[in-house]
N, C-alpha and C. Protein backbone atom coordinates (compact mmCIF):
# COMPACT_ATOMS: atom_id res chain seq x y z
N UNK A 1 -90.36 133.41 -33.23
CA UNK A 1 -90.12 133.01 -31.86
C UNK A 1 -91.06 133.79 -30.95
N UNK A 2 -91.59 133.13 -29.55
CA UNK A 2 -92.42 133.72 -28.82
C UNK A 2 -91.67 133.81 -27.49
N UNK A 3 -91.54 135.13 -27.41
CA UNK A 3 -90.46 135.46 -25.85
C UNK A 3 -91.61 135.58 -24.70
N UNK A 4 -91.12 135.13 -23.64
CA UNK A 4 -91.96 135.37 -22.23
C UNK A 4 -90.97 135.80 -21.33
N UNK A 5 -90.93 137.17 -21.47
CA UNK A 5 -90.98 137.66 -20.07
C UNK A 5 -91.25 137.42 -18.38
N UNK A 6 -90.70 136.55 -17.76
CA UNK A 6 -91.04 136.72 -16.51
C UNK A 6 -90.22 136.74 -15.53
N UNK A 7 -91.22 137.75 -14.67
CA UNK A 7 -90.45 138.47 -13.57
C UNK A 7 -90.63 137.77 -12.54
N UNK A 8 -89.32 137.46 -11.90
CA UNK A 8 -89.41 136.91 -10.17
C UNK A 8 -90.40 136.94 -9.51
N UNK A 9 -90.66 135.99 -8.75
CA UNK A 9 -91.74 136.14 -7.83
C UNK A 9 -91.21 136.99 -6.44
N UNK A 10 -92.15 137.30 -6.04
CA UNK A 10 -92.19 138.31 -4.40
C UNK A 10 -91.02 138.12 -3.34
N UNK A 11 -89.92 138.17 -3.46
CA UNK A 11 -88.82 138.30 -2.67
C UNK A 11 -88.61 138.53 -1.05
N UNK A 12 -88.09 138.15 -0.50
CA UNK A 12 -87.80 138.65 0.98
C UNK A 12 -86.95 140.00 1.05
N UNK A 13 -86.82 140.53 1.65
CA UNK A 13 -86.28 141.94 2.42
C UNK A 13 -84.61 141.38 1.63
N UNK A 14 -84.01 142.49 1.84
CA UNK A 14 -82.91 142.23 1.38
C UNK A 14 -82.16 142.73 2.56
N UNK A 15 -82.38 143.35 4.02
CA UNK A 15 -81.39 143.69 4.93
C UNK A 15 -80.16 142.84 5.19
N UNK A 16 -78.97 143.06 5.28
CA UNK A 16 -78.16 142.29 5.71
C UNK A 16 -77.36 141.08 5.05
N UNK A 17 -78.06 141.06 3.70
CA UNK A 17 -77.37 140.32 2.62
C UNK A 17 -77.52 140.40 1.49
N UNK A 18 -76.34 140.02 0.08
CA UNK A 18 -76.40 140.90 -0.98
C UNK A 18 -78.05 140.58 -1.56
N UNK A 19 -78.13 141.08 -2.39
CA UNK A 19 -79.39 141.35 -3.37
C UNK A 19 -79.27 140.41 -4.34
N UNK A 20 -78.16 139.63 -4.80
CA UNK A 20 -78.29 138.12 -5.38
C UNK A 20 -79.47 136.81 -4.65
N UNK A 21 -79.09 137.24 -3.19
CA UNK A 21 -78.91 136.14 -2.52
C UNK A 21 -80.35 135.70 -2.10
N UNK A 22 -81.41 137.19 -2.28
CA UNK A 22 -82.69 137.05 -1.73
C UNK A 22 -83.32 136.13 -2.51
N UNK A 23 -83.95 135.30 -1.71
CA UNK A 23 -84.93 134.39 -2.01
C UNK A 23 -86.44 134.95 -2.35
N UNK A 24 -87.01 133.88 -2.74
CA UNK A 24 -89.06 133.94 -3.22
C UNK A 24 -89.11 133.45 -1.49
N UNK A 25 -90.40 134.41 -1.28
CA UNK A 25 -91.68 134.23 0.00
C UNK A 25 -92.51 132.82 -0.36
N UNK A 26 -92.75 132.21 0.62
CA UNK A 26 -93.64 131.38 0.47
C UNK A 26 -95.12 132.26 -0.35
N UNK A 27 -95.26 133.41 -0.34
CA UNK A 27 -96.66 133.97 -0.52
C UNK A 27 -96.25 134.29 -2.32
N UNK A 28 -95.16 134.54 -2.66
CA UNK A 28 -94.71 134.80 -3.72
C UNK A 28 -94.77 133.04 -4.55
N UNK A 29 -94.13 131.75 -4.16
CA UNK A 29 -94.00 130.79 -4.17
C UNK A 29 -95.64 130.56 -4.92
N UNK A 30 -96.35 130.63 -3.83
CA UNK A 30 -97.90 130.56 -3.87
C UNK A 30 -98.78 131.26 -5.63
N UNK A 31 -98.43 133.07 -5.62
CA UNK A 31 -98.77 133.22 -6.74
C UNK A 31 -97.98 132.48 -8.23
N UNK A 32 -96.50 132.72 -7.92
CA UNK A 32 -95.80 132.02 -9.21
C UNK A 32 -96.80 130.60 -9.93
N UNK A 33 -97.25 129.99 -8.79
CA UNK A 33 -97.52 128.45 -9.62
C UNK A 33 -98.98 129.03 -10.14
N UNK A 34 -99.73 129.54 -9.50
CA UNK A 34 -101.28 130.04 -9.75
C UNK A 34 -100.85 130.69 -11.29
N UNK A 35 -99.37 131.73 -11.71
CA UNK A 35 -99.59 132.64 -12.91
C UNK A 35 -99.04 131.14 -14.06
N UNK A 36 -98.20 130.59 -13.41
CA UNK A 36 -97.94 128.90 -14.68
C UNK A 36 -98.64 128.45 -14.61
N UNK A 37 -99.79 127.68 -13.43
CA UNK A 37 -100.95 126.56 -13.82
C UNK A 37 -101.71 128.14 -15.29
N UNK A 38 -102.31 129.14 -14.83
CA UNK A 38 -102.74 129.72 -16.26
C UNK A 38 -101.89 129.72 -17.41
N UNK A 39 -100.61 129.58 -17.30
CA UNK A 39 -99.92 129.38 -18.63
C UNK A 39 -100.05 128.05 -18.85
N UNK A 40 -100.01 127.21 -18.35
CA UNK A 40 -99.96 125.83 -18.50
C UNK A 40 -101.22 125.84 -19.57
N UNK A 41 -102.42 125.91 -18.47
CA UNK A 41 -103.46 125.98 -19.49
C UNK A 41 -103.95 126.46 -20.71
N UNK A 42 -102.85 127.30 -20.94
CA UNK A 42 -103.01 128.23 -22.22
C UNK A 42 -101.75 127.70 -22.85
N UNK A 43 -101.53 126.37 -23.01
CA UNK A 43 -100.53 125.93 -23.93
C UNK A 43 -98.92 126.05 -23.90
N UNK A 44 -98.51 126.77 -22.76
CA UNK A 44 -97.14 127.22 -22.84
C UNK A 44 -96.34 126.55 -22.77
N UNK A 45 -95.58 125.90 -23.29
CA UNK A 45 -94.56 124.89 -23.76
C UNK A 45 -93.43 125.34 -23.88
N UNK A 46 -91.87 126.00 -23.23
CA UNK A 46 -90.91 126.58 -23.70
C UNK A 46 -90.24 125.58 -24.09
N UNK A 47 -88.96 125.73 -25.19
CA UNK A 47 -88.29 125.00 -25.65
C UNK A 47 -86.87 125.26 -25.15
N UNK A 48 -86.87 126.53 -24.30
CA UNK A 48 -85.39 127.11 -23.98
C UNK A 48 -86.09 128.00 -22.70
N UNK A 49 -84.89 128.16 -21.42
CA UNK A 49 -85.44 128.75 -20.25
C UNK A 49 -84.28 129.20 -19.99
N UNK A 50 -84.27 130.92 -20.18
CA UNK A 50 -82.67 131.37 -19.33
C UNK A 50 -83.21 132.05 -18.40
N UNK A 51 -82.42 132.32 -17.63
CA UNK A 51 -82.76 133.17 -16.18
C UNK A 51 -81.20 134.14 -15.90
N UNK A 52 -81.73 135.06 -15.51
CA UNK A 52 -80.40 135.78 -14.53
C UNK A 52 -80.01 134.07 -12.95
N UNK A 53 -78.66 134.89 -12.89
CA UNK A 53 -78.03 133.64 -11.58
C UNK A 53 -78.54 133.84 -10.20
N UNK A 54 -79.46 135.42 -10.04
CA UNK A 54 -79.64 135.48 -8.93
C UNK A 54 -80.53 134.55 -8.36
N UNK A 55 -80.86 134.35 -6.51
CA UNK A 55 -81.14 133.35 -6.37
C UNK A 55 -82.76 132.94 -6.98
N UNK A 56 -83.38 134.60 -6.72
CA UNK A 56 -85.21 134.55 -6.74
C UNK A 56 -85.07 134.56 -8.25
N UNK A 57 -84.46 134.63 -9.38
CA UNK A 57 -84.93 134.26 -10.40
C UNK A 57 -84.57 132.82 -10.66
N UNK A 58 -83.52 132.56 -10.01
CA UNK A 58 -83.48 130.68 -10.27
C UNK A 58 -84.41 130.22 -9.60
N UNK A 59 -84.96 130.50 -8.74
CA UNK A 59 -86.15 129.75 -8.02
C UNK A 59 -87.36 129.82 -8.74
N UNK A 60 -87.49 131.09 -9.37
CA UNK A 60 -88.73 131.35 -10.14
C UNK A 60 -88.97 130.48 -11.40
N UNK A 61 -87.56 130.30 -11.92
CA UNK A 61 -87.03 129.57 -13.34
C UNK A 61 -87.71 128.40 -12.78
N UNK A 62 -87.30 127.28 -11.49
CA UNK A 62 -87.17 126.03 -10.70
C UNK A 62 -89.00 125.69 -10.78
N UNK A 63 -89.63 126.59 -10.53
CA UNK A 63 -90.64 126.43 -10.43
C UNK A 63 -91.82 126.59 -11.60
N UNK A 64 -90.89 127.61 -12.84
CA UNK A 64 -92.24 127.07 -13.92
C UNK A 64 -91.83 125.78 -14.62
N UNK A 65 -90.20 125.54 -15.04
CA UNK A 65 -89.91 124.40 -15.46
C UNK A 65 -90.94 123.32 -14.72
N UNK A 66 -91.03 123.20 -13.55
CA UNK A 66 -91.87 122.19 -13.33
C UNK A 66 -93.31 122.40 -13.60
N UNK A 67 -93.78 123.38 -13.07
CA UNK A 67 -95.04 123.58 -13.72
C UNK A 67 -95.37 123.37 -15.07
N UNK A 68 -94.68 123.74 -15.96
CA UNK A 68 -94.71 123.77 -17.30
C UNK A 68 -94.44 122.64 -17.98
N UNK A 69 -93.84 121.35 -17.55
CA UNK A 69 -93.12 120.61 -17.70
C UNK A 69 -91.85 120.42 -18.93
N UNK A 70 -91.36 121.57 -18.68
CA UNK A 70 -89.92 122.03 -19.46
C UNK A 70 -88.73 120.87 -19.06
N UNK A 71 -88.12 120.27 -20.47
CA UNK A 71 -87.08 119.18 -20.07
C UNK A 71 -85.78 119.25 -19.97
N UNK A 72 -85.30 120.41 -20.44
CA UNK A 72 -84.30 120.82 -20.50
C UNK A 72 -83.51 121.66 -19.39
N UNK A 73 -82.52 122.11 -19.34
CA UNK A 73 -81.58 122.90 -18.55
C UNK A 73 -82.24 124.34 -18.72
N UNK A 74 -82.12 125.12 -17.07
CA UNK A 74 -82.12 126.44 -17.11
C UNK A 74 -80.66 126.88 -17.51
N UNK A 75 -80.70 127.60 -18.70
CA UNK A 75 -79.30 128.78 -18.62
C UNK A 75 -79.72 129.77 -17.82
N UNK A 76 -78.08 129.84 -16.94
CA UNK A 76 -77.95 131.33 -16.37
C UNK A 76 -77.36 132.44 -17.50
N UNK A 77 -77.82 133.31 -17.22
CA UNK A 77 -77.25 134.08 -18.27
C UNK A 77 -77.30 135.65 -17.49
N UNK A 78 -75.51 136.15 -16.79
CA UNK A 78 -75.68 137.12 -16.86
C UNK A 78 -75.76 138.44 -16.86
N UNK A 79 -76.67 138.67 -18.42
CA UNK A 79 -76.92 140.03 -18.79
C UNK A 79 -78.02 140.39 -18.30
N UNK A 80 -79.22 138.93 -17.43
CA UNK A 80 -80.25 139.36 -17.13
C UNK A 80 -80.26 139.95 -15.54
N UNK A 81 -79.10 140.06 -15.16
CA UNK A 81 -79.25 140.31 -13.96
C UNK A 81 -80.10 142.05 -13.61
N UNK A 82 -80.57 142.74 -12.63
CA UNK A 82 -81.55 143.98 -12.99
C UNK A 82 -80.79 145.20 -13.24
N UNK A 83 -78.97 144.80 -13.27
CA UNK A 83 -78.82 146.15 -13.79
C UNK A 83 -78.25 146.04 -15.06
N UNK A 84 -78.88 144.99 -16.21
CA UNK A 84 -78.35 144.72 -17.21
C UNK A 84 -78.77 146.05 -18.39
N UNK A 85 -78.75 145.98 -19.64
CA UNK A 85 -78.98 146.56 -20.45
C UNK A 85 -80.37 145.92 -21.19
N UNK A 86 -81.20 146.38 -21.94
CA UNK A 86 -81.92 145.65 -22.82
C UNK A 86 -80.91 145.27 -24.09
N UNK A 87 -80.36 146.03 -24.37
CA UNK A 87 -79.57 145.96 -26.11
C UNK A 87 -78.81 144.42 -25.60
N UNK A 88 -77.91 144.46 -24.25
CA UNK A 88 -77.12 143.46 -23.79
C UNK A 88 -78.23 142.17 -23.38
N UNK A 89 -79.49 142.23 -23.22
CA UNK A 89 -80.20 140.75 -22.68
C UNK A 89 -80.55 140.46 -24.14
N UNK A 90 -80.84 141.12 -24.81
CA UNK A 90 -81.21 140.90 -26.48
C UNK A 90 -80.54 140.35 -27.13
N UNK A 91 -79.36 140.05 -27.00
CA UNK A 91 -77.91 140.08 -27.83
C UNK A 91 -78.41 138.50 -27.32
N UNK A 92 -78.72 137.98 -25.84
CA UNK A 92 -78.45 136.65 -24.95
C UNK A 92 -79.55 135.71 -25.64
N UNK A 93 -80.71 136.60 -25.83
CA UNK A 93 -81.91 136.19 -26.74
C UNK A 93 -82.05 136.08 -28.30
N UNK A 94 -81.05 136.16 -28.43
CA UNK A 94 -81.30 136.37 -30.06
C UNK A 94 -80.45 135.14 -30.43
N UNK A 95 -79.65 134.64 -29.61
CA UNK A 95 -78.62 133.30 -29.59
C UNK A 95 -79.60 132.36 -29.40
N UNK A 96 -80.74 132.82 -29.17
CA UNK A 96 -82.00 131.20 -29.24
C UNK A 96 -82.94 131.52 -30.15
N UNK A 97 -82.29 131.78 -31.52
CA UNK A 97 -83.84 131.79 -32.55
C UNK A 97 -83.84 130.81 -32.93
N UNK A 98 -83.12 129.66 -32.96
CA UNK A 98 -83.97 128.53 -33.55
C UNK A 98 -85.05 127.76 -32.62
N UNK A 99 -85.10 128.89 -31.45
CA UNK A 99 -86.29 127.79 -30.54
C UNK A 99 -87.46 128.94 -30.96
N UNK A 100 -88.44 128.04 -30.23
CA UNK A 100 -90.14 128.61 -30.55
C UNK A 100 -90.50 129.31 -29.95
N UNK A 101 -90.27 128.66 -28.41
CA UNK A 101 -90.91 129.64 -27.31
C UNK A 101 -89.51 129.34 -26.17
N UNK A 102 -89.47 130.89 -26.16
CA UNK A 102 -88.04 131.22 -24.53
C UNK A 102 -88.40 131.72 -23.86
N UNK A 103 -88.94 130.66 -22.46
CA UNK A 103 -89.45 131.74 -20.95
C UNK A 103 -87.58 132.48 -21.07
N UNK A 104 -87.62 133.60 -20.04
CA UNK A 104 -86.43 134.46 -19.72
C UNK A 104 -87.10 134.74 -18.61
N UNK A 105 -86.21 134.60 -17.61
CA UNK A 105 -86.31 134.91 -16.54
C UNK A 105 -85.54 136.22 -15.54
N UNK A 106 -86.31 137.23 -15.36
CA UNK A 106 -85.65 138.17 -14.87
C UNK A 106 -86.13 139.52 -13.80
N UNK A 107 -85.45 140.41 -14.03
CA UNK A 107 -86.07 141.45 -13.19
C UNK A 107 -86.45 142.68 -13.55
N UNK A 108 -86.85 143.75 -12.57
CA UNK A 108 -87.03 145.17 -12.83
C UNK A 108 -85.35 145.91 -12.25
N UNK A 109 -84.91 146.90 -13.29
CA UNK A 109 -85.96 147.49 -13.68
C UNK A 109 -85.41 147.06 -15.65
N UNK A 110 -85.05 146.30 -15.34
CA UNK A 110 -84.54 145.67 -17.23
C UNK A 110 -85.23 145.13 -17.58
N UNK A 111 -86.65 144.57 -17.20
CA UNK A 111 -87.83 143.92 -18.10
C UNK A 111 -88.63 144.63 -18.28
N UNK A 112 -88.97 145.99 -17.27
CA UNK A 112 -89.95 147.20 -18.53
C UNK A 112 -89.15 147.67 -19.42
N UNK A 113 -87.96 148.00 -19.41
CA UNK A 113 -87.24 148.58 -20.64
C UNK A 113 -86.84 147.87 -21.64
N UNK A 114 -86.90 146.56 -21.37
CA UNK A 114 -87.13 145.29 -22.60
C UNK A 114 -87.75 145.00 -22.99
N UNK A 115 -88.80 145.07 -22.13
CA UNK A 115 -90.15 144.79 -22.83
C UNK A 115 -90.10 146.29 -24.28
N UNK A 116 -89.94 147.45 -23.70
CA UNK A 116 -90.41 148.39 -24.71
C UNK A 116 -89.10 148.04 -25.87
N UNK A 117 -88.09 147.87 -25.12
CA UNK A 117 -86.94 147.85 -26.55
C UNK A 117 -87.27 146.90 -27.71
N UNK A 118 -88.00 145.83 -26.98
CA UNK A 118 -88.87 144.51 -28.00
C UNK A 118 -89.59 145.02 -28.90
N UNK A 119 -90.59 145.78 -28.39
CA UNK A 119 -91.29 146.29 -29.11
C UNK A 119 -90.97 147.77 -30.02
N UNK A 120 -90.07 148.01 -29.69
CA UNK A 120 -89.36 149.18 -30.84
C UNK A 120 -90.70 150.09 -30.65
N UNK A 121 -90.23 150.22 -29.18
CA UNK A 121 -91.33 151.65 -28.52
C UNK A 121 -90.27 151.74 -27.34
N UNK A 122 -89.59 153.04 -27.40
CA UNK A 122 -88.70 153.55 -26.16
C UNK A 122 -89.12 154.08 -25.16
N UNK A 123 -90.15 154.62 -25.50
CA UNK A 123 -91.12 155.52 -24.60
C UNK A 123 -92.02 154.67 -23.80
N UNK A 124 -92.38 153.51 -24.01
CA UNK A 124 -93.42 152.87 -23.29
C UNK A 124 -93.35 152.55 -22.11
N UNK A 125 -94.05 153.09 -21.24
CA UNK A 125 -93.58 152.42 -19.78
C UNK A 125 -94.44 151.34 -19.38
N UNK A 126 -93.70 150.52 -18.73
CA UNK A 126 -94.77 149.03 -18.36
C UNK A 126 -94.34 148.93 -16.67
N UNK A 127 -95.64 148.67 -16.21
CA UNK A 127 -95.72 148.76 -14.81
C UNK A 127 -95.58 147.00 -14.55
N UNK A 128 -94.38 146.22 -14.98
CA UNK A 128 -93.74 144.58 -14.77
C UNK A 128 -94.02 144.16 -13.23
N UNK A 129 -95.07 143.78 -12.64
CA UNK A 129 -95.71 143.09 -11.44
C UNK A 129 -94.27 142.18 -11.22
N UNK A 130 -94.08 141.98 -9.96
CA UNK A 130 -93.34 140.59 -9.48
C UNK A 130 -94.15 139.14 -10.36
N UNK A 131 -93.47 138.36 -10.59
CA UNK A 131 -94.51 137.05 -10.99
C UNK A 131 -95.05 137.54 -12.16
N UNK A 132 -94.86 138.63 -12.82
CA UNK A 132 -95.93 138.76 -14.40
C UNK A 132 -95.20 138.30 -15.40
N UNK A 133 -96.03 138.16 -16.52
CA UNK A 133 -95.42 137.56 -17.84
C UNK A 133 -96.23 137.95 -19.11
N UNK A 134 -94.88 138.69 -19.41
CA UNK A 134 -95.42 139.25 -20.89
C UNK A 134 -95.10 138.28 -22.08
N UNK A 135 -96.04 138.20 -23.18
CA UNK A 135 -95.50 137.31 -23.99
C UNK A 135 -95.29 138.36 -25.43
N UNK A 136 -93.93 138.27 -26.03
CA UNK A 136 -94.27 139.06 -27.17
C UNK A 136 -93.48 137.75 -28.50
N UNK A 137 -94.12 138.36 -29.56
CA UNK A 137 -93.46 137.15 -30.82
C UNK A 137 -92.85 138.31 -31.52
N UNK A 138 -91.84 137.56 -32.23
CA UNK A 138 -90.27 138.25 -32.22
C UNK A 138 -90.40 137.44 -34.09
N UNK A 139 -90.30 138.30 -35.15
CA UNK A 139 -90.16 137.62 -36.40
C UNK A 139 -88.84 138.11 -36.87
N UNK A 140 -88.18 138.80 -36.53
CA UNK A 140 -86.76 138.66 -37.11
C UNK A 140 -85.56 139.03 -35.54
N UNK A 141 -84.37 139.08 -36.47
CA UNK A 141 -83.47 139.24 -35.07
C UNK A 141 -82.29 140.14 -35.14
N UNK A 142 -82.52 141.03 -36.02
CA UNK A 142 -81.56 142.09 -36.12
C UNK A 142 -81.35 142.69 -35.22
N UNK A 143 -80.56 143.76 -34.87
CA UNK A 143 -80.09 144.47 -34.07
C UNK A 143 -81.04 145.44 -32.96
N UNK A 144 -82.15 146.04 -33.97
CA UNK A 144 -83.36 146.34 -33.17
C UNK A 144 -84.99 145.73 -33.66
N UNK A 145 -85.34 145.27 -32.45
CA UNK A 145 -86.00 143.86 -33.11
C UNK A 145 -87.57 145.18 -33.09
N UNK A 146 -88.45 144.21 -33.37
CA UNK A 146 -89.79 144.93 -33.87
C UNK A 146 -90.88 143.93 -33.52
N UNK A 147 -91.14 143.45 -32.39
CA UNK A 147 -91.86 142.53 -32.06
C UNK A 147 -93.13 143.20 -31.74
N UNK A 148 -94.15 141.76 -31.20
CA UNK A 148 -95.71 142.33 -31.50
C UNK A 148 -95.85 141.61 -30.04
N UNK A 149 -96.47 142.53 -28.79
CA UNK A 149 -97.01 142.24 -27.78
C UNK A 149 -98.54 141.45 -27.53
N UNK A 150 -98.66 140.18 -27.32
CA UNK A 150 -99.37 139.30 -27.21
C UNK A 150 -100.05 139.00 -26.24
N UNK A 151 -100.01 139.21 -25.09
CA UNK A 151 -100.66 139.72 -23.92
C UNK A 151 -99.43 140.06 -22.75
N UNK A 152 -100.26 140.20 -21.59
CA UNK A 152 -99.45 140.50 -20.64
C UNK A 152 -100.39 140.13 -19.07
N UNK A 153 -99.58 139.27 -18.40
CA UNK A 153 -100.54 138.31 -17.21
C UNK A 153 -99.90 138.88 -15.78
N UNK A 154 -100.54 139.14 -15.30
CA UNK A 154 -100.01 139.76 -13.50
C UNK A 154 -100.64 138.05 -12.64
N UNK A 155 -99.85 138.25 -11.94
CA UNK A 155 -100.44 137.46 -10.71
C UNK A 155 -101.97 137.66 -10.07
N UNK A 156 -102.72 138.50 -10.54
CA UNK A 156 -103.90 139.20 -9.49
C UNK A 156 -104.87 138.68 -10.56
N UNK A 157 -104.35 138.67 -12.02
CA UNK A 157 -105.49 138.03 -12.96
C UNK A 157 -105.54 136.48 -12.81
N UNK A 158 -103.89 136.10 -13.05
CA UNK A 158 -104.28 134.84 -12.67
C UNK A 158 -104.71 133.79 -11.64
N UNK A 159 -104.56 134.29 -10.26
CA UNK A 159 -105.68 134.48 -9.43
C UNK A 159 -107.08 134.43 -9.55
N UNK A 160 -107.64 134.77 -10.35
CA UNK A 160 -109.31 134.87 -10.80
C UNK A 160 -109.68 134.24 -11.16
């Protein structure tokens, strides 16, 4: 299986209402489709799309499904919300190995520490851009997985 990592796009301020509720910037809106038209082009096809329920990752979800032209339902799922666990979003991911490729949609600060728990490196710190997407492939699904990091795309490359 090939997991993709991606993180919300560029959010509004959160003064004055909960931190579910914040929405994607039009300027955030803007990079998200620029980092999927490069996935697009590079083949990305998911077969399964979960997201945390908050609002900027359902929007983020809303917008590669279309880009990507994904046919299926976003699952909410959540363990992805940013004060989840990695061991607990893993457990949510490992319930889709019979698919190929699973965008996941989520946040900081539980997608650098997933990203490293993926990779069965604890220590690794990953600096997860708004809008980036890591892709790692996942060959088994035990309890602590041992996956192999395949690249990793910021908004500022795909831009270029």
């Amino acid at each position: 299986m090939r997991v993709y990592l991606l993180r919300h796009g560029i959010a509004e301020d959160g003064f004055g209402k909960p931190d579910a509720d914040r929405a994607i910037t039009p300027e955030g809106f803007k990079k998200l489709r620029e980092v999927m038209k490069t996935l697009k082009a590079a083949g990305v096809v998911p077969t399964a799309v979960l997201s945390s329920p908050y609002l900027r990752a359902m929007q983020t979800a809303e917008v590669a499904v279309s880009e990507l032209g994904f046919q299926g339902e976003i699952e909410q799922v959540s363990k992805l919300t940013p004060d989840s666990s990695p061991r607990d979003a893993w457990g949510e991911i490992r319930l889709q190995k019979s698919q190929q490729e699973v965008l996941v949609v989520g946040h900081e600060p539980l997608f650098s520490s997933l990203t490293a728990f993926l990779l069965n490196s604890p220590s690794m710190l990953v600096d997860f851009k708004k809008g980036g997407v890591v892709a790692i492939d996942l060959a088994s699904f035990t309890a602590q997985p041992h996956g192999v990091l395949c690249w990793y795309l910021t908004p500022k490359l795909a831009s270029k």
